[in-house]
C-alpha atoms as a PDB file:
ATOM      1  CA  UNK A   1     128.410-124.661 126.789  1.00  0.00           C
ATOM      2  CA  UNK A   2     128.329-121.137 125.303  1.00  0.00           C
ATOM      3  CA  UNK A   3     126.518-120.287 122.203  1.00  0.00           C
ATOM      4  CA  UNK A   4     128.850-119.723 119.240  1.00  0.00           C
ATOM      5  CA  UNK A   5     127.580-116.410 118.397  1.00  0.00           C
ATOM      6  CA  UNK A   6     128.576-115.575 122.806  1.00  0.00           C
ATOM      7  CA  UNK A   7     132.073-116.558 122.035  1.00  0.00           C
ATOM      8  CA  UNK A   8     132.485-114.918 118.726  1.00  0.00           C
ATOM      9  CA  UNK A   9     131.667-111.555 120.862  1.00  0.00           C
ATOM     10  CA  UNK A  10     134.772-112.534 123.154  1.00  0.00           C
ATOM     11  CA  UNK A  11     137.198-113.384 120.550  1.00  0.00           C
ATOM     12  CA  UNK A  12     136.048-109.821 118.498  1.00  0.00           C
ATOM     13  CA  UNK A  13     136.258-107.578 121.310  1.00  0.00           C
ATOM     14  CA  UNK A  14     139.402-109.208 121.775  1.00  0.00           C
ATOM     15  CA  UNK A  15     140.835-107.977 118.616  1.00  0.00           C
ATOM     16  CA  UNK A  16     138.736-105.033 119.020  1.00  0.00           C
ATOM     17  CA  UNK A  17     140.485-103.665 122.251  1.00  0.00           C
ATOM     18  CA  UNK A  18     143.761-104.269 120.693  1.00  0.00           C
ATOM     19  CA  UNK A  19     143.338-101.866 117.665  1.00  0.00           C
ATOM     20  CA  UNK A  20     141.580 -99.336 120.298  1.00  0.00           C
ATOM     21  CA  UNK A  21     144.344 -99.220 122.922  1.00  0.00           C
ATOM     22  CA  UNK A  22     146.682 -97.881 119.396  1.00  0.00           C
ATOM     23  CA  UNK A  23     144.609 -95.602 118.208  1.00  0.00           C
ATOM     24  CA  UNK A  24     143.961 -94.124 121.773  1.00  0.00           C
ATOM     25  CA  UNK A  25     148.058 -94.364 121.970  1.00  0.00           C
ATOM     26  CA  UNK A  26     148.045 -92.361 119.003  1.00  0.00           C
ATOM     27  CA  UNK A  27     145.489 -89.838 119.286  1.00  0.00           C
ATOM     28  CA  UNK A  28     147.307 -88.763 122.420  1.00  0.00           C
ATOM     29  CA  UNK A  29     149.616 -86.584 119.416  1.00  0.00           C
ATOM     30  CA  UNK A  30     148.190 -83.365 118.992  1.00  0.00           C
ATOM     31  CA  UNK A  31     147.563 -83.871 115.232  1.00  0.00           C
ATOM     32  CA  UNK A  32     144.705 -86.250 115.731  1.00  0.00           C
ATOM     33  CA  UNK A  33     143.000 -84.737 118.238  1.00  0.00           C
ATOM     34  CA  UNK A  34     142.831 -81.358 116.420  1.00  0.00           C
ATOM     35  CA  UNK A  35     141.890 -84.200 113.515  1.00  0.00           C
ATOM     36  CA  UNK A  36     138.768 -85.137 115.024  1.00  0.00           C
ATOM     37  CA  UNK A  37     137.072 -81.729 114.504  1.00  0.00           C
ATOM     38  CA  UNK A  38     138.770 -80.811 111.778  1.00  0.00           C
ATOM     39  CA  UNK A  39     136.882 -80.127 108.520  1.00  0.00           C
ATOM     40  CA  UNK A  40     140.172 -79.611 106.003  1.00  0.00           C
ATOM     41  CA  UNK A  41     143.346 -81.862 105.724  1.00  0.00           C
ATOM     42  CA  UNK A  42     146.300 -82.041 103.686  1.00  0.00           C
ATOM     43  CA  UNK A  43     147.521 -84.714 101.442  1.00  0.00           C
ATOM     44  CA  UNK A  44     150.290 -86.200 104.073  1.00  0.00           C
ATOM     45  CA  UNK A  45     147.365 -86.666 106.962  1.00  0.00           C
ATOM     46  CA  UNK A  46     144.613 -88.075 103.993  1.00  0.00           C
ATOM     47  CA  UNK A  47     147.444 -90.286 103.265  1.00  0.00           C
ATOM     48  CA  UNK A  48     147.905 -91.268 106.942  1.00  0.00           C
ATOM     49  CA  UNK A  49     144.333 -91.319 107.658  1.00  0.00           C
ATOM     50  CA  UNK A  50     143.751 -93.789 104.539  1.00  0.00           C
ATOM     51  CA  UNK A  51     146.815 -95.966 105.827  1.00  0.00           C
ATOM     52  CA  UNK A  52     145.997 -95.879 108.885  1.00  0.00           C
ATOM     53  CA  UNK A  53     142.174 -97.012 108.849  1.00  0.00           C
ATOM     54  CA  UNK A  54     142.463 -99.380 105.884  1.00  0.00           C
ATOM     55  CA  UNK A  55     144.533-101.345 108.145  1.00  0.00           C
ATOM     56  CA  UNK A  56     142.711-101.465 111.246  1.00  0.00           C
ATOM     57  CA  UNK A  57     139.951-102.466 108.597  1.00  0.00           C
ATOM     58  CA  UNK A  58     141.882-105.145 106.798  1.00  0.00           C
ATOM     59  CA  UNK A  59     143.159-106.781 110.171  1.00  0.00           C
ATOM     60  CA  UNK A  60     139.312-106.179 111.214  1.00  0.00           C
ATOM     61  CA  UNK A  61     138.203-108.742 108.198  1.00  0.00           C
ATOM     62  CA  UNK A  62     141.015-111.629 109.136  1.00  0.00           C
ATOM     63  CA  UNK A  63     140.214-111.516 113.249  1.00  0.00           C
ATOM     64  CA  UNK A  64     137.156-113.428 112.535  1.00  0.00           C
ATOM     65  CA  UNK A  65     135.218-116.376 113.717  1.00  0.00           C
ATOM     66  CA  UNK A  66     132.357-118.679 112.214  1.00  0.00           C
ATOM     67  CA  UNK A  67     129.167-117.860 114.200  1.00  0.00           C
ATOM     68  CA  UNK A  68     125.261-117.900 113.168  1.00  0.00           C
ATOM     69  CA  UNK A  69     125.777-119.123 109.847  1.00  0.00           C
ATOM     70  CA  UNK A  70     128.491-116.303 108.918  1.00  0.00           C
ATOM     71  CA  UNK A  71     131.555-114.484 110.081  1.00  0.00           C
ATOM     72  CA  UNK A  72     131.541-111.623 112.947  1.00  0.00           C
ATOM     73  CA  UNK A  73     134.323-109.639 112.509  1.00  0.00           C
ATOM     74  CA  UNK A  74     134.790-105.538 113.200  1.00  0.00           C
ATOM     75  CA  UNK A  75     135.745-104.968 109.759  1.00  0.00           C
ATOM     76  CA  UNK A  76     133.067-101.820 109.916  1.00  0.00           C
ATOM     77  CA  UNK A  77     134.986 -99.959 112.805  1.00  0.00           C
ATOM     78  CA  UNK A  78     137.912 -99.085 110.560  1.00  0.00           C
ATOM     79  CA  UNK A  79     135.710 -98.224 107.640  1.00  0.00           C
ATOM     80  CA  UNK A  80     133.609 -96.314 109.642  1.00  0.00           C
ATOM     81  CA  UNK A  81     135.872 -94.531 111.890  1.00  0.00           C
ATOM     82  CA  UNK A  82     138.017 -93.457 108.355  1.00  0.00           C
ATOM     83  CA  UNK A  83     135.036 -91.476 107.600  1.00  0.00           C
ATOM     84  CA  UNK A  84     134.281 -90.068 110.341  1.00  0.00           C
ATOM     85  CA  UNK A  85     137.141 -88.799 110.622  1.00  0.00           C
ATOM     86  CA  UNK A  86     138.393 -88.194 107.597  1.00  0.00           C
ATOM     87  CA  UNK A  87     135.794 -87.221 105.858  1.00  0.00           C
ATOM     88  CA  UNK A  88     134.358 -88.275 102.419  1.00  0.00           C
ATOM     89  CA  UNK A  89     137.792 -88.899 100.558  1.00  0.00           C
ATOM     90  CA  UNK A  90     139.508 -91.044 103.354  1.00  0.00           C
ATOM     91  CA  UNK A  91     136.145 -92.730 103.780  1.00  0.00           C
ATOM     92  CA  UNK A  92     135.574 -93.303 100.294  1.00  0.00           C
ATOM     93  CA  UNK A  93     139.213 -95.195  99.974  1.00  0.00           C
ATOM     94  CA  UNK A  94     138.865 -96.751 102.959  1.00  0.00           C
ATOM     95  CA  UNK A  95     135.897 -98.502 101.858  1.00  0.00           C
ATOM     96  CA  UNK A  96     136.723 -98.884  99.109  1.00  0.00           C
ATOM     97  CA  UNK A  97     139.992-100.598  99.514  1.00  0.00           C
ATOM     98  CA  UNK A  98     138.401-103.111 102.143  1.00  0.00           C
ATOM     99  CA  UNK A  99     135.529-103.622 100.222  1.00  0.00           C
ATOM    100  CA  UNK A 100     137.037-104.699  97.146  1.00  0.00           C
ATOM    101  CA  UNK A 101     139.610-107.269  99.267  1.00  0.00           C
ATOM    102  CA  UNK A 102     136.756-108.500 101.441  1.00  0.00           C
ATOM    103  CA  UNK A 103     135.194-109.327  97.564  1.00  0.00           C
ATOM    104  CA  UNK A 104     138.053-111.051  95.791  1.00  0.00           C
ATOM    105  CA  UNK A 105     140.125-112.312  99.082  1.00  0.00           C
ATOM    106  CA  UNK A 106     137.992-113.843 101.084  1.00  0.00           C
ATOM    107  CA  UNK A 107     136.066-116.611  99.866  1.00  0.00           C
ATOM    108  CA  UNK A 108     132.411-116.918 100.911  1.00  0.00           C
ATOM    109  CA  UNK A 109     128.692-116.815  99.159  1.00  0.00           C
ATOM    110  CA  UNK A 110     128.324-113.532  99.900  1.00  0.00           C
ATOM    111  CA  UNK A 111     131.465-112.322  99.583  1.00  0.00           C
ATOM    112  CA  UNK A 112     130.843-109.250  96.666  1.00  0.00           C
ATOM    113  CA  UNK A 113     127.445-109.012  98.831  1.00  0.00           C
ATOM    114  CA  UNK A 114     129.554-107.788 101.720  1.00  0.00           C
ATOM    115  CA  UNK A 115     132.178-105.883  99.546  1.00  0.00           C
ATOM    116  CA  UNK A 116     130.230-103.445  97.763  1.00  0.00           C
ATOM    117  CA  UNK A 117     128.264-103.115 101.134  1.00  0.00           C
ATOM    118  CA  UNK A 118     131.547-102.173 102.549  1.00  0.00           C
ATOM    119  CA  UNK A 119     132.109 -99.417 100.267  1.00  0.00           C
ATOM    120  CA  UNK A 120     128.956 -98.076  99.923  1.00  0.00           C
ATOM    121  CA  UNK A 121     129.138 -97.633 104.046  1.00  0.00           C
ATOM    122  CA  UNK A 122     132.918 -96.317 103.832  1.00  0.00           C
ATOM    123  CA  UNK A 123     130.865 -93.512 101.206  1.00  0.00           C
ATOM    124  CA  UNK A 124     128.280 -92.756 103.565  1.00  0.00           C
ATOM    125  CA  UNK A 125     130.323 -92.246 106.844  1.00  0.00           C
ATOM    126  CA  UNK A 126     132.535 -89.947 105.108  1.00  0.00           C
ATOM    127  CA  UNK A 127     129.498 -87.448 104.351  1.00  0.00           C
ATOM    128  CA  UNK A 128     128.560 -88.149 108.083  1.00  0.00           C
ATOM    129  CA  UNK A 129     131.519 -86.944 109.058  1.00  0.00           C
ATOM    130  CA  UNK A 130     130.390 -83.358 108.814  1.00  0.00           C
ATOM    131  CA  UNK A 131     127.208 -83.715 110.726  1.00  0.00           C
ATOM    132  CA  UNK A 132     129.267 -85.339 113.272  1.00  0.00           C
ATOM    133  CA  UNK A 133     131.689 -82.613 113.707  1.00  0.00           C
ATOM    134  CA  UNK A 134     129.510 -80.160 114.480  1.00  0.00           C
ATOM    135  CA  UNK A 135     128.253 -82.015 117.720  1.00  0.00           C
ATOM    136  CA  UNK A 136     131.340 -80.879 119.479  1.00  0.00           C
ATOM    137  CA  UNK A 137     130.724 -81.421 122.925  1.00  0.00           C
ATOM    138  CA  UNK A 138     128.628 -85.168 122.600  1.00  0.00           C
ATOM    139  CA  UNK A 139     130.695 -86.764 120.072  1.00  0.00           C
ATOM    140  CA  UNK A 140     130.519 -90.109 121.835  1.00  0.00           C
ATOM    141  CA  UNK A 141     126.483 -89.776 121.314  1.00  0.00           C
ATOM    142  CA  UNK A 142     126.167 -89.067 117.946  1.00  0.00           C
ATOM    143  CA  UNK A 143     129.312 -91.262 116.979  1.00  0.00           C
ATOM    144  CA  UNK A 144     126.957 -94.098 118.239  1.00  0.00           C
ATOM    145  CA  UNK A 145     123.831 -93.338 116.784  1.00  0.00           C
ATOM    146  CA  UNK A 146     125.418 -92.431 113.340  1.00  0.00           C
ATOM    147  CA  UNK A 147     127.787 -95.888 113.580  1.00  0.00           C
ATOM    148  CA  UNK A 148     124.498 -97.548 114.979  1.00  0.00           C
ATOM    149  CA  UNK A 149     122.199 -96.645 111.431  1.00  0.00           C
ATOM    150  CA  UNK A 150     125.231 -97.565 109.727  1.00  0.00           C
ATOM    151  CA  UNK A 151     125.365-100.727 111.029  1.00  0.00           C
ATOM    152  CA  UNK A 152     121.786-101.343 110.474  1.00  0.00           C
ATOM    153  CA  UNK A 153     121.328-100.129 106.854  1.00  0.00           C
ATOM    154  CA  UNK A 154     124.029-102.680 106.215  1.00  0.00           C
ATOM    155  CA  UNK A 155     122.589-105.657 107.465  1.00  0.00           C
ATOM    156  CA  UNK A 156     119.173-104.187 106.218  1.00  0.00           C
ATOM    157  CA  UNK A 157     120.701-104.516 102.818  1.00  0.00           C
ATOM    158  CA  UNK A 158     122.260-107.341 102.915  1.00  0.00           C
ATOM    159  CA  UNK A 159     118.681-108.937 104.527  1.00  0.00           C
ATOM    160  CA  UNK A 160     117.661-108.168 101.382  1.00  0.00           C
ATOM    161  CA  UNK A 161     119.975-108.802  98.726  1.00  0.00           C
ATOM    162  CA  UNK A 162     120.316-112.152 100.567  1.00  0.00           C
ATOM    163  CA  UNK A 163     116.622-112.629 100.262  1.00  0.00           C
ATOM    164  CA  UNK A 164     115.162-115.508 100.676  1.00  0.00           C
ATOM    165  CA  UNK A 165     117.783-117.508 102.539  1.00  0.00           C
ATOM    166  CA  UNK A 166     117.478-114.525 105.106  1.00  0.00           C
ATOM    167  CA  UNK A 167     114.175-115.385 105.922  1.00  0.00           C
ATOM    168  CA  UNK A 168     114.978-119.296 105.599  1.00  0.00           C
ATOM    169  CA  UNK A 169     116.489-119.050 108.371  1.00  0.00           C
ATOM    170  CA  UNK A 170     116.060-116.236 110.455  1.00  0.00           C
ATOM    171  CA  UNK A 171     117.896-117.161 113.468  1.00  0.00           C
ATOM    172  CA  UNK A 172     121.225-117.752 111.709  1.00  0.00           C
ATOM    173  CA  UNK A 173     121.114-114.111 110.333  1.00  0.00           C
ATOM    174  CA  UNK A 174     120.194-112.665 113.877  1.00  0.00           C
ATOM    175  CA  UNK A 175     122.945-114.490 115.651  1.00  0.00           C
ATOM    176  CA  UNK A 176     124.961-112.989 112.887  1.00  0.00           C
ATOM    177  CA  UNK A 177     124.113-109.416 112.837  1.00  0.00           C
ATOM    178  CA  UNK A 178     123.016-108.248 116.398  1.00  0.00           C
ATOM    179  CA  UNK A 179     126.466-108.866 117.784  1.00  0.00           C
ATOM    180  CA  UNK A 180     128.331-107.108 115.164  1.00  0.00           C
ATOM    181  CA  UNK A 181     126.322-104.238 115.496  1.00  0.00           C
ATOM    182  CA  UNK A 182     126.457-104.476 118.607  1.00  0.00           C
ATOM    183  CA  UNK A 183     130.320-104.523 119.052  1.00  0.00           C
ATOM    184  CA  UNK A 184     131.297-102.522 116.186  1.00  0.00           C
ATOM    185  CA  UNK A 185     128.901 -99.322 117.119  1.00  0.00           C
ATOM    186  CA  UNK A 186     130.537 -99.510 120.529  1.00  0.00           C
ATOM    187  CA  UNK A 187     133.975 -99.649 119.440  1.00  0.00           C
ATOM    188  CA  UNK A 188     133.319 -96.540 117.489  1.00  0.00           C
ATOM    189  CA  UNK A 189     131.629 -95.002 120.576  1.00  0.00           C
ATOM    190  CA  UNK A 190     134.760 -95.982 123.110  1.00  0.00           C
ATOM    191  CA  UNK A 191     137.287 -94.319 120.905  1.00  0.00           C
ATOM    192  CA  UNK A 192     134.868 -91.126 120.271  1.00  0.00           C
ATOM    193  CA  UNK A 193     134.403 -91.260 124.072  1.00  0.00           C
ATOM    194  CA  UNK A 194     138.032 -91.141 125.030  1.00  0.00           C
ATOM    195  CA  UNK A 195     139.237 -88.437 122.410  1.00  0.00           C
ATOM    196  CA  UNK A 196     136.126 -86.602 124.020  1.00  0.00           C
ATOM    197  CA  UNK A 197     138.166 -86.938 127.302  1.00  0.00           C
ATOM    198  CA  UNK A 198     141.596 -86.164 125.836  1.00  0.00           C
ATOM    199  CA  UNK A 199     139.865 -82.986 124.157  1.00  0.00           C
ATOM    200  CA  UNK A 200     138.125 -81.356 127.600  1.00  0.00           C
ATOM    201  CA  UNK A 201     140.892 -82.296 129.612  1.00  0.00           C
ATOM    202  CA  UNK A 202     143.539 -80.208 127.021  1.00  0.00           C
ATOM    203  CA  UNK A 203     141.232 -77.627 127.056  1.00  0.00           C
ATOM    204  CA  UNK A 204     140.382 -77.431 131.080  1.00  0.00           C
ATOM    205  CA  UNK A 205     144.321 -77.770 131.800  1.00  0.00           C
ATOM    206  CA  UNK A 206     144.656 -74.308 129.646  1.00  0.00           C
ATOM    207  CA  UNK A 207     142.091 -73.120 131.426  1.00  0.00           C
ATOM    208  CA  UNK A 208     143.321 -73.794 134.700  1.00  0.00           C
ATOM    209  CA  UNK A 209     146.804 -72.801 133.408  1.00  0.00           C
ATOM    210  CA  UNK A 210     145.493 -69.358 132.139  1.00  0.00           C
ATOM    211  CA  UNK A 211     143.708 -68.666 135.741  1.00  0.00           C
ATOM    212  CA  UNK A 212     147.180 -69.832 137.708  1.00  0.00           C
ATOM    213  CA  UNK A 213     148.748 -67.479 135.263  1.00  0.00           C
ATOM    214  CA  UNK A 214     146.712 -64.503 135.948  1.00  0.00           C
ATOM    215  CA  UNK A 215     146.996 -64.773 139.601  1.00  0.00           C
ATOM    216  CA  UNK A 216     150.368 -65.356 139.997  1.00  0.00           C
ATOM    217  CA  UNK A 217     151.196 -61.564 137.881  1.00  0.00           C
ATOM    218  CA  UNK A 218     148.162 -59.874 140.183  1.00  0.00           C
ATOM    219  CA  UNK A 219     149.937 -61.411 143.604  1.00  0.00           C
ATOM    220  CA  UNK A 220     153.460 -60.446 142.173  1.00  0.00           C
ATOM    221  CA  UNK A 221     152.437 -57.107 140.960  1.00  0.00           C
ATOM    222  CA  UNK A 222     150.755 -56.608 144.458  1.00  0.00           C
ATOM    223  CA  UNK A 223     153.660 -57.694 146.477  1.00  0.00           C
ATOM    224  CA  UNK A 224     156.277 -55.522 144.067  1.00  0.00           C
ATOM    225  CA  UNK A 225     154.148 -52.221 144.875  1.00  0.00           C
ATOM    226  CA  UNK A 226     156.303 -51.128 147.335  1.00  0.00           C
ATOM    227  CA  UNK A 227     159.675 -51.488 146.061  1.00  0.00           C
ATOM    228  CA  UNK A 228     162.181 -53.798 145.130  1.00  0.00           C
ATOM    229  CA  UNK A 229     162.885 -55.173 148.929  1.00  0.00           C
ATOM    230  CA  UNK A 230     164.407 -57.916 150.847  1.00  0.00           C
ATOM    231  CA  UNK A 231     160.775 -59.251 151.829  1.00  0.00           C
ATOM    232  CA  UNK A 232     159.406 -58.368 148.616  1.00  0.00           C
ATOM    233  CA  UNK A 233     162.138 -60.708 147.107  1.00  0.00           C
ATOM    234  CA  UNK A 234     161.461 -63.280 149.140  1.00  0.00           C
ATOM    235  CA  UNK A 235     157.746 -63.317 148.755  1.00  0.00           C
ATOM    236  CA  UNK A 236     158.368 -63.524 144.957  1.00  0.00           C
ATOM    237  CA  UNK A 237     160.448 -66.656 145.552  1.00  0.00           C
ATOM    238  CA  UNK A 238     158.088 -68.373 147.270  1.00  0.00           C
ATOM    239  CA  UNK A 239     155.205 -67.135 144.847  1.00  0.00           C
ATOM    240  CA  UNK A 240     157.808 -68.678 141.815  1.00  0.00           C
ATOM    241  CA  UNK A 241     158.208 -71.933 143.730  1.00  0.00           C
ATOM    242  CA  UNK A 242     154.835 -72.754 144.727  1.00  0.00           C
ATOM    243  CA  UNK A 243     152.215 -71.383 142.852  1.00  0.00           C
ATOM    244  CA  UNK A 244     153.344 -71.048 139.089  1.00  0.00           C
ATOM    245  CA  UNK A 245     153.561 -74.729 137.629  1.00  0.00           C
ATOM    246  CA  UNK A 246     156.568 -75.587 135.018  1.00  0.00           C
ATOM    247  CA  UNK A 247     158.190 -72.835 132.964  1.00  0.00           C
ATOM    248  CA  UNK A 248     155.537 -70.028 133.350  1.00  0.00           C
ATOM    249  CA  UNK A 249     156.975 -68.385 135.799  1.00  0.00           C
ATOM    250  CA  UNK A 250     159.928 -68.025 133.180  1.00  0.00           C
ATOM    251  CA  UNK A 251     157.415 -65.847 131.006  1.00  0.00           C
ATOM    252  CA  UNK A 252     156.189 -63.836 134.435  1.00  0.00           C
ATOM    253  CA  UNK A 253     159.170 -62.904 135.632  1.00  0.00           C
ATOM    254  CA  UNK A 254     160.121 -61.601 131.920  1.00  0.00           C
ATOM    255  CA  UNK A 255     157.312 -59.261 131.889  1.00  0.00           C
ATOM    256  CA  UNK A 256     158.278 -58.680 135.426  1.00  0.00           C
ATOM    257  CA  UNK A 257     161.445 -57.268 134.522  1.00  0.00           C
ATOM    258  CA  UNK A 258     160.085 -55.034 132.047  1.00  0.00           C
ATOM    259  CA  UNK A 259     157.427 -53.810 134.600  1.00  0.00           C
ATOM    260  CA  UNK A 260     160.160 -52.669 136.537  1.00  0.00           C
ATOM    261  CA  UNK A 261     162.604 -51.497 133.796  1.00  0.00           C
ATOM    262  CA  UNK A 262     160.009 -49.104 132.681  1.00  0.00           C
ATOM    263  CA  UNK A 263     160.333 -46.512 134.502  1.00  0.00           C
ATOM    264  CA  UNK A 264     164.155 -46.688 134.893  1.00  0.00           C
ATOM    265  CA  UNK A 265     164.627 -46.193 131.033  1.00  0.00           C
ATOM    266  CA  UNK A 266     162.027 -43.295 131.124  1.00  0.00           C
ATOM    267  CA  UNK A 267     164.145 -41.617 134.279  1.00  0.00           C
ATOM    268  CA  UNK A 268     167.325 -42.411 132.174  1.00  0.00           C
ATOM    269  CA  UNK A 269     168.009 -39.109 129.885  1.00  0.00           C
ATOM    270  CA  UNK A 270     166.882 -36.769 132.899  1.00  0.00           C
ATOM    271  CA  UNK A 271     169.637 -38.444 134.940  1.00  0.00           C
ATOM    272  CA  UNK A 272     172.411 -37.774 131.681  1.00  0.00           C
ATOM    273  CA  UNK A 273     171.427 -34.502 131.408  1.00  0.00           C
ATOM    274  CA  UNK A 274     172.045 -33.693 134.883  1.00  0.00           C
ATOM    275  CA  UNK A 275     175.646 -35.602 134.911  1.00  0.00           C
ATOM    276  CA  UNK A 276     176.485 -33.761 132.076  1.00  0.00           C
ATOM    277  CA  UNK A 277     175.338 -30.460 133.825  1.00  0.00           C
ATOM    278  CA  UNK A 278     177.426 -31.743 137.423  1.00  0.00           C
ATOM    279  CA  UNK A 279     180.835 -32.607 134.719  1.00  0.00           C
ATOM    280  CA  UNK A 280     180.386 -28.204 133.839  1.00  0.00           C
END
C-alpha cells in the first residue's frame, strides 16, 4: 500500500490541475497576459485579481487530505500567484483574506499558526512581484525559485513556532512539508511556464506577420513597376491569395491604391487646364 503522504500528492495535484487548466483558459485574454508584466493596474483588474486568486486560494484550503500528521493542500499557489502577479496590494488581500479564514474556519492546533503564516507570505510575494517582472524572458525560473523560498520560509517558521513537537517527531513534519512544497512551487512554475509560451508565441506570430507583410508590398510593388496590366493583375491575385494571411492584404492593397493614385491626382490639373484650353 501507498504511503499517505504519496496519495495526498495525487489527490492535490488533482485539484491542482483543475484550477491550472482555468487560469491557463483565462490568461489566453489579452488582459492577463499583458498582466503578467505589468507593473500598474487599475481598480477593476485589482478587484479581479483579488477575486480571482482568493478563490483559487480558498478552494486550495478545502481540497485537502490528512497526511504526515497535518493537511497538504495548495492553499499557497493562489496566495502566491496573487502576488506575483498582482503585486503588493492584491497580494496583501489575498493573504490576507485566506489567512484569516484558514485561522477562524478551519479547525486545527495550528490553525492561527498557519493563518498569519498565510498572510505574512501573501505580503512577501507581492513585493516579489517586482523582482520577478523584470526577468522577462525566464519567468518560469525565477517564478520557481521565488515560490520555492517562499515555500520554505513558511515551513521554516512554522518548524519553529511549532517547536518542540516539530522535532518530536520529525518525520510527521517532513511527510508534511516536502510534498507541499514540492507541488505548490511547481504549480506556480507550470502556469509561469505556459503564459511564458502564450507571451513568445504572440510576439513571434507579429513577427512573422510583420516579415509576411513587408514582402508581400516589396513583391507587389515589384510586379506593379511596369504598369497596371493583365499579367500584372493576375500576379497580384495570386500574391493576395497565397502569400498574405487573413485581412492584411485588405491594408496592402489600400496603400496600393494610393501608390497608384498618386501620380494620377498630381497629372490631374495639367490635364484641366489643357481641356479647358481644347473647349477655346
Amino acid at each position: 500500500m501507498e504511503p499517505n503522504w504519496i496519495i495526498g500528492i495525487q489527490h492535490v495535484w488533482f485539484g491542482i490541475s483543475l484550477f491550472l487548466l482555468l487560469l491557463l483558459l483565462i490568461c489566453r485574454t489579452s488582459f492577463f497576459r499583458q498582466a503578467i508584466t505589468a507593473k500598474e493596474f487599475t481598480r477593476q483588474q485589482i478587484g479581479i485579481f483579488i477575486i480571482l486568486f482568493s478563490v483559487i486560494g480558498l478552494c486550495g484550503t478545502y481540497w485537502n487530505v490528512r497526511a504526515g500528521g497535518g493537511i497538504i493542500n495548495f492553499r499557497a499557489v493562489g496566495i502566491i500567484l496573487g502576488g506575483f502577479v498582482g503585486g503588493p496590494i492584491v497580494g496583501t488581500a489575498v493573504g490576507t483574506i485566506v489567512g484569516i479564514h484558514r485561522a477562524f474556519f478551519i479547525n486545527t492546533d495550528s490553525s492561527f499558526i498557519h493563518g498569519g503564516l498565510s498572510i505574512i507570505q501573501g505580503i512577501a510575494a507581492g513585493f516579489l512581484s517586482y523582482r520577478l517582472k523584470h526577468h522577462y524572458h525566464n519567468l518560469w525560473f525565477w517564478s520557481f525559485l521565488y515560490a520555492f523560498i517562499l515555500e520554505f520560509l513558511f515551513w521554516i517558521f512554522f518548524a519553529f513556532l511549532t517547536w518542540p513537537t516539530t522535532t518530536t517527531y520529525p518525520v510527521n513534519f517532513f511527510h508534511l512539508s516536502l510534498p507541499v512544497i514540492a507541488t505548490n512551487t511547481i504549480a506556480v512554475s507550470i502556469f509561469y511556464l505556459a503564459m511564458e509560451f502564450f507571451i513568445h508565441q504572440r510576439d513571434s506570430e507579429k513577427t512573422q506577420t510583420t516579415k509576411s507583410t513587408f514582402n508581400a508590398v516589396i513583391t507587389l510593388f515589384s510586379t506593379l513597376h511596369d504598369g497596371f496590366k493583365s499579367l500584372s493583375v493576375a500576379r497580384v491575385t495570386e500574391i493576395m491569395t497565397t502569400s498574405l494571411p487573413s485581412l492584411i492584404w485588405a491594408a496592402i492593397l489600400y496603400i496600393m491604391i494610393r501608390f497608384i493614385q498618386e501620380p494620377i491626382i498630381k497629372t490631374t490639373p495639367t490635364r484641366t487646364r489643357a481641356m479647358r484650353k481644347s473647349r477655346y
